[in-house]
N, C-alpha and C. Protein backbone atom coordinates (compact mmCIF):
# COMPACT_ATOMS: atom_id res chain seq x y z
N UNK A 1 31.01 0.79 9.42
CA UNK A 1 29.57 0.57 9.20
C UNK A 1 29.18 -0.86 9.62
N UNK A 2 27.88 -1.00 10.26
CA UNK A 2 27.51 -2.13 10.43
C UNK A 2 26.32 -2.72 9.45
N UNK A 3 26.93 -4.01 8.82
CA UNK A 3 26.08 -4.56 7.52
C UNK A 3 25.13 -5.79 8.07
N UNK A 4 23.79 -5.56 7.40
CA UNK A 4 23.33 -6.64 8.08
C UNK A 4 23.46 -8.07 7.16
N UNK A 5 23.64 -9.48 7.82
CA UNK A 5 23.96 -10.07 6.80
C UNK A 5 22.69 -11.08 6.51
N UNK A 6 21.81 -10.51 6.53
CA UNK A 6 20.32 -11.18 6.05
C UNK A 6 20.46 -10.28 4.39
N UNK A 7 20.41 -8.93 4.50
CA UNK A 7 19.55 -8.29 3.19
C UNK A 7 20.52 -7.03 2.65
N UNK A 8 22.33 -7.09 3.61
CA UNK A 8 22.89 -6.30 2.72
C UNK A 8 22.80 -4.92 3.02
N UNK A 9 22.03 -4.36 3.83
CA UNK A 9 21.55 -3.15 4.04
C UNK A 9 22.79 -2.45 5.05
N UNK A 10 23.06 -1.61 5.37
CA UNK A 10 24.37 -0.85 5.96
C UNK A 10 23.54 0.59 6.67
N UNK A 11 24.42 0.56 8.28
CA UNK A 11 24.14 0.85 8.92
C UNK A 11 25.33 2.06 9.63
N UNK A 12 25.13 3.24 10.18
CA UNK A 12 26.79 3.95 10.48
C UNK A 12 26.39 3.44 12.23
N UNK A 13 25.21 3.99 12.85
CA UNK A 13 25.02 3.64 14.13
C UNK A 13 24.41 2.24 14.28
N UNK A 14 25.10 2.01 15.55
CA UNK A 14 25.14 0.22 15.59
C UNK A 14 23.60 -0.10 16.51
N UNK A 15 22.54 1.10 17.10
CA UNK A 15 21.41 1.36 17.13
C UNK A 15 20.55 1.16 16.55
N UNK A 16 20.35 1.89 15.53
CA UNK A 16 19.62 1.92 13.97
C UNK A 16 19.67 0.17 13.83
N UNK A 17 21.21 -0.17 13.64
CA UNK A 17 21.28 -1.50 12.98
C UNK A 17 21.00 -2.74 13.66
N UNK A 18 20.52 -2.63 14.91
CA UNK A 18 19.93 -3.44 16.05
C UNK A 18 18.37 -3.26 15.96
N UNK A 19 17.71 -2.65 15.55
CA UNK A 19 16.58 -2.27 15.56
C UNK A 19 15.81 -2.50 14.27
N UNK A 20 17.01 -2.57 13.07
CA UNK A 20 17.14 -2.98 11.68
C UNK A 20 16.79 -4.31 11.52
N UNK A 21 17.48 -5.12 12.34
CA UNK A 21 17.66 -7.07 12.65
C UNK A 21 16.52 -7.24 12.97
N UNK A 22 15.33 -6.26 13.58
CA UNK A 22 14.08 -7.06 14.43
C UNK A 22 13.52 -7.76 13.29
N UNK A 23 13.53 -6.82 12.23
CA UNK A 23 12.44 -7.15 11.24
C UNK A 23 12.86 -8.74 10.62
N UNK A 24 14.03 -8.59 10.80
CA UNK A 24 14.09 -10.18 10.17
C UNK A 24 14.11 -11.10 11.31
N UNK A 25 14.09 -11.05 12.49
CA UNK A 25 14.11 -11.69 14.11
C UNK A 25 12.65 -12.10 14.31
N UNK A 26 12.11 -10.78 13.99
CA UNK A 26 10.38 -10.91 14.40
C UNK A 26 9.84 -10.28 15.18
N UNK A 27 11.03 -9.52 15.75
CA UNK A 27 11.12 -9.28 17.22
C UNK A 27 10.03 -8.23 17.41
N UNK A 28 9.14 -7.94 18.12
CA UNK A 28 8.40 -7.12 18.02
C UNK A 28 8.21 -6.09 19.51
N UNK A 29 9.15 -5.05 19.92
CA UNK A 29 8.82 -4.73 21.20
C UNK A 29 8.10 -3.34 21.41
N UNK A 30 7.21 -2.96 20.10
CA UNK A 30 6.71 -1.52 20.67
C UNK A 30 5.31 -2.17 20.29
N UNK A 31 4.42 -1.41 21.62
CA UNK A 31 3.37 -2.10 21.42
C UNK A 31 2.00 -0.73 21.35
N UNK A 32 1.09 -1.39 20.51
CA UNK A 32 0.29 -0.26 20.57
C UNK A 32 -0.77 -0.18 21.92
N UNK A 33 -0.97 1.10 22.42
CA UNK A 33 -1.73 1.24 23.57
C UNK A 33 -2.81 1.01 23.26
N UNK A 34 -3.53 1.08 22.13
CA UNK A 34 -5.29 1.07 21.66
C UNK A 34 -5.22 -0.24 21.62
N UNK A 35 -4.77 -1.04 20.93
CA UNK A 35 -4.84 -2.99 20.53
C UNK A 35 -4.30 -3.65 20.78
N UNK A 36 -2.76 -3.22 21.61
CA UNK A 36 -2.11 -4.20 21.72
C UNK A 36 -1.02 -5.33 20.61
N UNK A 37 -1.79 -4.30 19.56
CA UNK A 37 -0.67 -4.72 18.35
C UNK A 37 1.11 -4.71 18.82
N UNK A 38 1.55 -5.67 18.14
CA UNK A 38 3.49 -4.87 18.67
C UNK A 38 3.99 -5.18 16.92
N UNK A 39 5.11 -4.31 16.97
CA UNK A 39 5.59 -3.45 16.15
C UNK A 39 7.02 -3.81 16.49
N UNK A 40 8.07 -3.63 15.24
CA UNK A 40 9.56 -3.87 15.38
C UNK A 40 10.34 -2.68 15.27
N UNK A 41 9.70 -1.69 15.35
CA UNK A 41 10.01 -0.26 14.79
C UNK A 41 9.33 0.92 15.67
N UNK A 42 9.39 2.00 16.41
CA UNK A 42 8.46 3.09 17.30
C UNK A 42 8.11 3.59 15.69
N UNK A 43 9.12 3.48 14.14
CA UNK A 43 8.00 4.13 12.90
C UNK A 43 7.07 3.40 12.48
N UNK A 44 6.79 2.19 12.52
CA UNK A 44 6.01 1.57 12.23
C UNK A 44 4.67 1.60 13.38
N UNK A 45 4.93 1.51 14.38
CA UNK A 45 3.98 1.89 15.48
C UNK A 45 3.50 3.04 14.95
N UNK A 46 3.75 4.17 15.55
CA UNK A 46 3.28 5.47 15.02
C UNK A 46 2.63 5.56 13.76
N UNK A 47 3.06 4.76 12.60
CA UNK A 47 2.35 4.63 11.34
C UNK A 47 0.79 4.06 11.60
N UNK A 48 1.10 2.95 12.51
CA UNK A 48 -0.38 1.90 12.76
C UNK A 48 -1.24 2.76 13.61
N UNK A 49 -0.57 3.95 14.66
CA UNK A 49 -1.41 4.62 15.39
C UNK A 49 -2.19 5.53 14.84
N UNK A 50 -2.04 5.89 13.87
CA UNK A 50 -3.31 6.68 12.54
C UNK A 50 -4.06 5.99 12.22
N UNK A 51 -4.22 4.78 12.58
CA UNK A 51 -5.28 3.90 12.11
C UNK A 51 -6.24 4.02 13.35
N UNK A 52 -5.91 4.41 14.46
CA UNK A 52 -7.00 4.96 15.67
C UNK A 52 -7.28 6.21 15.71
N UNK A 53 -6.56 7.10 15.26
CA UNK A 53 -6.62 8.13 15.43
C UNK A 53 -7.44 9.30 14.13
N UNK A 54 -7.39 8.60 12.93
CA UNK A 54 -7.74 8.52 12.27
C UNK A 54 -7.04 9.69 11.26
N UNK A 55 -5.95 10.07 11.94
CA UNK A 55 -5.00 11.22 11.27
C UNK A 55 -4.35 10.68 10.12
N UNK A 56 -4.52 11.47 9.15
CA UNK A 56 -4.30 11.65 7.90
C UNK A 56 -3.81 13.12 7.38
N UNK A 57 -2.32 13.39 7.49
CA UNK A 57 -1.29 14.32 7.21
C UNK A 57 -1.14 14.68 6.01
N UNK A 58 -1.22 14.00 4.86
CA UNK A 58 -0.90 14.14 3.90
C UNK A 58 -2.02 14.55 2.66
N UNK A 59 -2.64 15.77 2.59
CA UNK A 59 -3.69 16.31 1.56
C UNK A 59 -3.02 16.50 0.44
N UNK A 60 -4.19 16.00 -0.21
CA UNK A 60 -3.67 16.48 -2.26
C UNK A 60 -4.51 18.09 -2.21
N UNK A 61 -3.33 18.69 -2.67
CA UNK A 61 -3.90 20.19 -2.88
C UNK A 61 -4.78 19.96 -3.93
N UNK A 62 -4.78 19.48 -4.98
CA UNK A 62 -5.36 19.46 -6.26
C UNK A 62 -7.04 18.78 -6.08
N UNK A 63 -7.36 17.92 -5.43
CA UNK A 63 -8.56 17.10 -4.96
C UNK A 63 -9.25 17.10 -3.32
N UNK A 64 -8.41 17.87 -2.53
CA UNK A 64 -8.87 17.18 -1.18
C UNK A 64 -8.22 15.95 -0.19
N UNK A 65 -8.43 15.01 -1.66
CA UNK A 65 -7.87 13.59 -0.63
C UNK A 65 -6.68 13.30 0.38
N UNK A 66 -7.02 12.52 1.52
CA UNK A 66 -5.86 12.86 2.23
C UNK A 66 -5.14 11.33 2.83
N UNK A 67 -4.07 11.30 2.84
CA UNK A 67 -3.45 9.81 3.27
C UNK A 67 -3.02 9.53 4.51
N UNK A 68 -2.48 8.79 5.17
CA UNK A 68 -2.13 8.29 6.23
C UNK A 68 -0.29 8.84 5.51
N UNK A 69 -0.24 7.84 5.19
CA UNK A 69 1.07 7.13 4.81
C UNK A 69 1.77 8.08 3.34
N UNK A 70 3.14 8.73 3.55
CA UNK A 70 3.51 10.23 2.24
C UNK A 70 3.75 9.16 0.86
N UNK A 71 4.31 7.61 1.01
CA UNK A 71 4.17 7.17 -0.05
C UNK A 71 2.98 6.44 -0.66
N UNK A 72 1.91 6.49 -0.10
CA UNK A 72 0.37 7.05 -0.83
C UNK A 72 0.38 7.91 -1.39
N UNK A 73 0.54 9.41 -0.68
CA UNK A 73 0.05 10.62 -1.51
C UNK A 73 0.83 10.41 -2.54
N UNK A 74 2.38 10.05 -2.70
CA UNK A 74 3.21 10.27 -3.90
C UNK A 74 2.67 10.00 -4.88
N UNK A 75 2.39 8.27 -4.77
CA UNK A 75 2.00 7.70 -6.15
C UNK A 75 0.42 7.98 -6.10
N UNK A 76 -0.66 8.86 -5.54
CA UNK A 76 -1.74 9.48 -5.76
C UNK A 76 -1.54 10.50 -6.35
N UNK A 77 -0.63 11.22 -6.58
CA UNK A 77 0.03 12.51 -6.90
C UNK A 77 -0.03 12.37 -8.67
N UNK A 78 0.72 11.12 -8.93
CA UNK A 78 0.87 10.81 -10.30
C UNK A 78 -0.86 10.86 -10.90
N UNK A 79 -1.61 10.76 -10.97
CA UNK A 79 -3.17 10.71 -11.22
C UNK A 79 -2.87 12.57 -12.03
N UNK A 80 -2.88 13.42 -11.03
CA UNK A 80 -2.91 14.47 -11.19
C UNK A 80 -2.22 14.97 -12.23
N UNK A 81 -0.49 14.19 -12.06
CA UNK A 81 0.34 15.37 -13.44
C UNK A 81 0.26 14.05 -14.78
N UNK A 82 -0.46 12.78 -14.37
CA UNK A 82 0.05 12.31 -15.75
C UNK A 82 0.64 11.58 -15.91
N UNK A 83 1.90 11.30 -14.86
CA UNK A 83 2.46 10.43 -14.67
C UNK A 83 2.88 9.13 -14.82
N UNK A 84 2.92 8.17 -15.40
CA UNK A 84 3.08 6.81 -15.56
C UNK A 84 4.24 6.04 -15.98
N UNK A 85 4.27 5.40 -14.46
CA UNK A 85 5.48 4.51 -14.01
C UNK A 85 5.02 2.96 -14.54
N UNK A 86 4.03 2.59 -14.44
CA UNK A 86 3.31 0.65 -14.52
C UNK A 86 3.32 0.66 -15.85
N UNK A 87 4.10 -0.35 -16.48
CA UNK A 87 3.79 -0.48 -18.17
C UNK A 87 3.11 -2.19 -17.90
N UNK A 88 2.55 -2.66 -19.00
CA UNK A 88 1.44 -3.96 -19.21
C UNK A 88 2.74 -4.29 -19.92
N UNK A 89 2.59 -5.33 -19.54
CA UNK A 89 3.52 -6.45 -20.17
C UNK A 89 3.20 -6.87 -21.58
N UNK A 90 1.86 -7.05 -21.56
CA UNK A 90 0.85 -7.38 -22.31
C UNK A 90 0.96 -6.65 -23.76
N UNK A 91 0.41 -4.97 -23.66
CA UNK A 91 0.41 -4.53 -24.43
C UNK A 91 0.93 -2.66 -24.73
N UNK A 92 2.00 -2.82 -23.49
CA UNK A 92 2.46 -1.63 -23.43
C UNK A 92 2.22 -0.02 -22.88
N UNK A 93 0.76 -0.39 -22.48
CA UNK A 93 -0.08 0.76 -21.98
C UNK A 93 0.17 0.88 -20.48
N UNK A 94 0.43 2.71 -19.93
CA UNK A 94 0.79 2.39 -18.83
C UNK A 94 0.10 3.21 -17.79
N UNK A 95 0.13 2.99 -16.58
CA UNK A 95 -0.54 3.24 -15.74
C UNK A 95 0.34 4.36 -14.72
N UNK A 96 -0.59 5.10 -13.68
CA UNK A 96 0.55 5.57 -12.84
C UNK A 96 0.14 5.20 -11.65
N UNK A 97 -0.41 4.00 -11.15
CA UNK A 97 -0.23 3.03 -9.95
C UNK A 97 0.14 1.70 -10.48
N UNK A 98 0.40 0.91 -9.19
CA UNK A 98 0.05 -0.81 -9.70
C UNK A 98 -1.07 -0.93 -9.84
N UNK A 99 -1.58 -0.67 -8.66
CA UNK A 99 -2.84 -1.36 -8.55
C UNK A 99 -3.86 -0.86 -9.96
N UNK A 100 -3.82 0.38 -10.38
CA UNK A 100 -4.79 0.78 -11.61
C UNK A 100 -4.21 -0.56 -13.08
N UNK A 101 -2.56 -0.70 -12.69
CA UNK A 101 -2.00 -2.00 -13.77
C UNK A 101 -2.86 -2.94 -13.51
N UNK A 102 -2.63 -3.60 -12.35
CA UNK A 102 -3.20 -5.12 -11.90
C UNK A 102 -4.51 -5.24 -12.35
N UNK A 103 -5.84 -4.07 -12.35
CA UNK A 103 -7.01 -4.32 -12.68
C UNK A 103 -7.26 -4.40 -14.18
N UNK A 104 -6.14 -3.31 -15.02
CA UNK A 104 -6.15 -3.60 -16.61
C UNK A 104 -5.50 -4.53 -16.45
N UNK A 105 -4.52 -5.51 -16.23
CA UNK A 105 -4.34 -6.83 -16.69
C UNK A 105 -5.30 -7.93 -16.84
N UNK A 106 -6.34 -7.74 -15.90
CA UNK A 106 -7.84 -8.71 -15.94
C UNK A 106 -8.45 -8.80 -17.10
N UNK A 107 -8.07 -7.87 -18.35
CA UNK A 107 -8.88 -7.46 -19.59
C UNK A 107 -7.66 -8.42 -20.10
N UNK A 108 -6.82 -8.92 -19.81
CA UNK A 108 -6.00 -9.91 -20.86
C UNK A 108 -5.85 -11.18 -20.28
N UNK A 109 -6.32 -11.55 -18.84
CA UNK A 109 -5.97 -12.54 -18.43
C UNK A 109 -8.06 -12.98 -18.82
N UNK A 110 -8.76 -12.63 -18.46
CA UNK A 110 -9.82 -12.57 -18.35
C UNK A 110 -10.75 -12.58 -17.31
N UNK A 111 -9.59 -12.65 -15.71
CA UNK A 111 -9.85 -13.14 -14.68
C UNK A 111 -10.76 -12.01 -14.13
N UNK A 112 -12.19 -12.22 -13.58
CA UNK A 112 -12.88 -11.49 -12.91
C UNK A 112 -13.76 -12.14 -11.21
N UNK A 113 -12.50 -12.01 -10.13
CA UNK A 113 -12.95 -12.17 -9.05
C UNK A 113 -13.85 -11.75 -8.57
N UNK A 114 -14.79 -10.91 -8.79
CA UNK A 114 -15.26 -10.14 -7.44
C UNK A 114 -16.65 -10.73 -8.12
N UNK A 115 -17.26 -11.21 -7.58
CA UNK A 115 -18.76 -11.91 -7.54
C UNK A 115 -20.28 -11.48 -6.89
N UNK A 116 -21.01 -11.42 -7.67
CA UNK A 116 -22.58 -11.23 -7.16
C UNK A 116 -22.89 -11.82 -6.62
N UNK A 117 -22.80 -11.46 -5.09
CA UNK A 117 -23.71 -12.87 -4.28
C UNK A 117 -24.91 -12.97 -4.54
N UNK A 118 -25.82 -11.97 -5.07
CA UNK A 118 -27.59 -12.45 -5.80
C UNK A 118 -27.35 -13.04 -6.92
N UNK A 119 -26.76 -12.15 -8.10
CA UNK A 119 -26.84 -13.24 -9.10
C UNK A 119 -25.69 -14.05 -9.55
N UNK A 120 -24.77 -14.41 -9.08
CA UNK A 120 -23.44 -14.94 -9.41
C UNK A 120 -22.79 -14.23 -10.64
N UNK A 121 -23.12 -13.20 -11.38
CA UNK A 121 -22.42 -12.69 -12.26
C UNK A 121 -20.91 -12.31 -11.61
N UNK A 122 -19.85 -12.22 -12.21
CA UNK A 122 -18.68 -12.02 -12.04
C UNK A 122 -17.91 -10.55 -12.47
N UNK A 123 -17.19 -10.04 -12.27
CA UNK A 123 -16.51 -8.18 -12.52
C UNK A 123 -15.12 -8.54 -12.49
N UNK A 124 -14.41 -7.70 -13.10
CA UNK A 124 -13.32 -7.50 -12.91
C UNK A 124 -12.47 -6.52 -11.72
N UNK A 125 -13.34 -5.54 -11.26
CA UNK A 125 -13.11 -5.02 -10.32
C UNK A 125 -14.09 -4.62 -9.11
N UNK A 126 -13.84 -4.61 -8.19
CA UNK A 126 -15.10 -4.37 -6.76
C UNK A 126 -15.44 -3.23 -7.42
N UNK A 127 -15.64 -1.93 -7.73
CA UNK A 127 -15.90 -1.06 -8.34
C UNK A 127 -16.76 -0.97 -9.24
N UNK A 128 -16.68 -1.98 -9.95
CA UNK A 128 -17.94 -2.54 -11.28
C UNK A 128 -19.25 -3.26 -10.47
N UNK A 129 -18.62 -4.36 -9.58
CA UNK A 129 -19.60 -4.83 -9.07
C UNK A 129 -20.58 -4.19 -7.66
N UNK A 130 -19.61 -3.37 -7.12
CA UNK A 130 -20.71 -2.33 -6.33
C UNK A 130 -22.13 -1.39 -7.26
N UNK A 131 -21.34 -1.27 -8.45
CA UNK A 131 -22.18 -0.33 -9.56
C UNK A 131 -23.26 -1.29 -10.01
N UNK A 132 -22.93 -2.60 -10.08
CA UNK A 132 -23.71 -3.64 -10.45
C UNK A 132 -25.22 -3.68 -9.33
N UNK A 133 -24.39 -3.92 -8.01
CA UNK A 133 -25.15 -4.42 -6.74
C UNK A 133 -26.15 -2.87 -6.22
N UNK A 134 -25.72 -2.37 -6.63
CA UNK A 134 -26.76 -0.63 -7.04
C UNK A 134 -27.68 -0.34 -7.64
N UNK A 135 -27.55 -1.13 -8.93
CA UNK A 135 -28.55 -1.28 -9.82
C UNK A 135 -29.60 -2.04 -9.71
């Protein structure tokens, strides 16, 4: 096996594990035809090329919604059965994204970024303050 010795990771084809190194190299040789973006990976390309294409593979049977990327739908998935992986440090209550964590942590830190550019009032989440800027 070939090990890489940046991050430990193990490799059987010495391909894979050349192509593995870009990411820590930088190396970037697949490039996208729409932007010109480059990429260290043809999966990572192909991932960014749904962002032109606007393909989205992955539908929630249960809602409609549909993702680019299958580890979106996964942890969108959790919503549906209940799920909850994110516990609060704080006060134990848990979530089944981060990101739904990160916005209840604002209720203990008190921090509310997202700002009214008319009236400078402050929110805890873009979500509140669109509802705000509506009103």
């Amino acid at each position: 096996p070939y090990e890489c010795g940046q991050c430990g990771k193990s490799f059987r084809q010495i391909s894979n594990f050349i192509v593995h190194q870009r990411i820590h190299t930088g190396e970037k040789l697949q490039e996208c035809s729409e932007c010109g973006k480059r990429f260290p990976t043809s999966h990572l390309l192909r991932s960014h090329q749904q962002v032109h294409t606007g393909e989205r593979p992955y539908e929630c049977g249960q809602c409609g919604k549909s993702f680019r990327q299958i580890s979106n739908f996964i942890v969108h998935q959790r919503i549906h059965t209940g799920e909850k992986l994110q516990e609060c440090s704080e006060c134990g209550k848990r979530f089944p994204t981060s990101h739904l964590l990160r916005s209840h942590q604002q209720v203990h830190t008190g921090e509310r970024p997202y700002e009214c550019g008319e009236c400078g009032q402050s929110f805890c989440t873009n979500s509140i303050l669109i509802s705000h800027q509506r009103s």
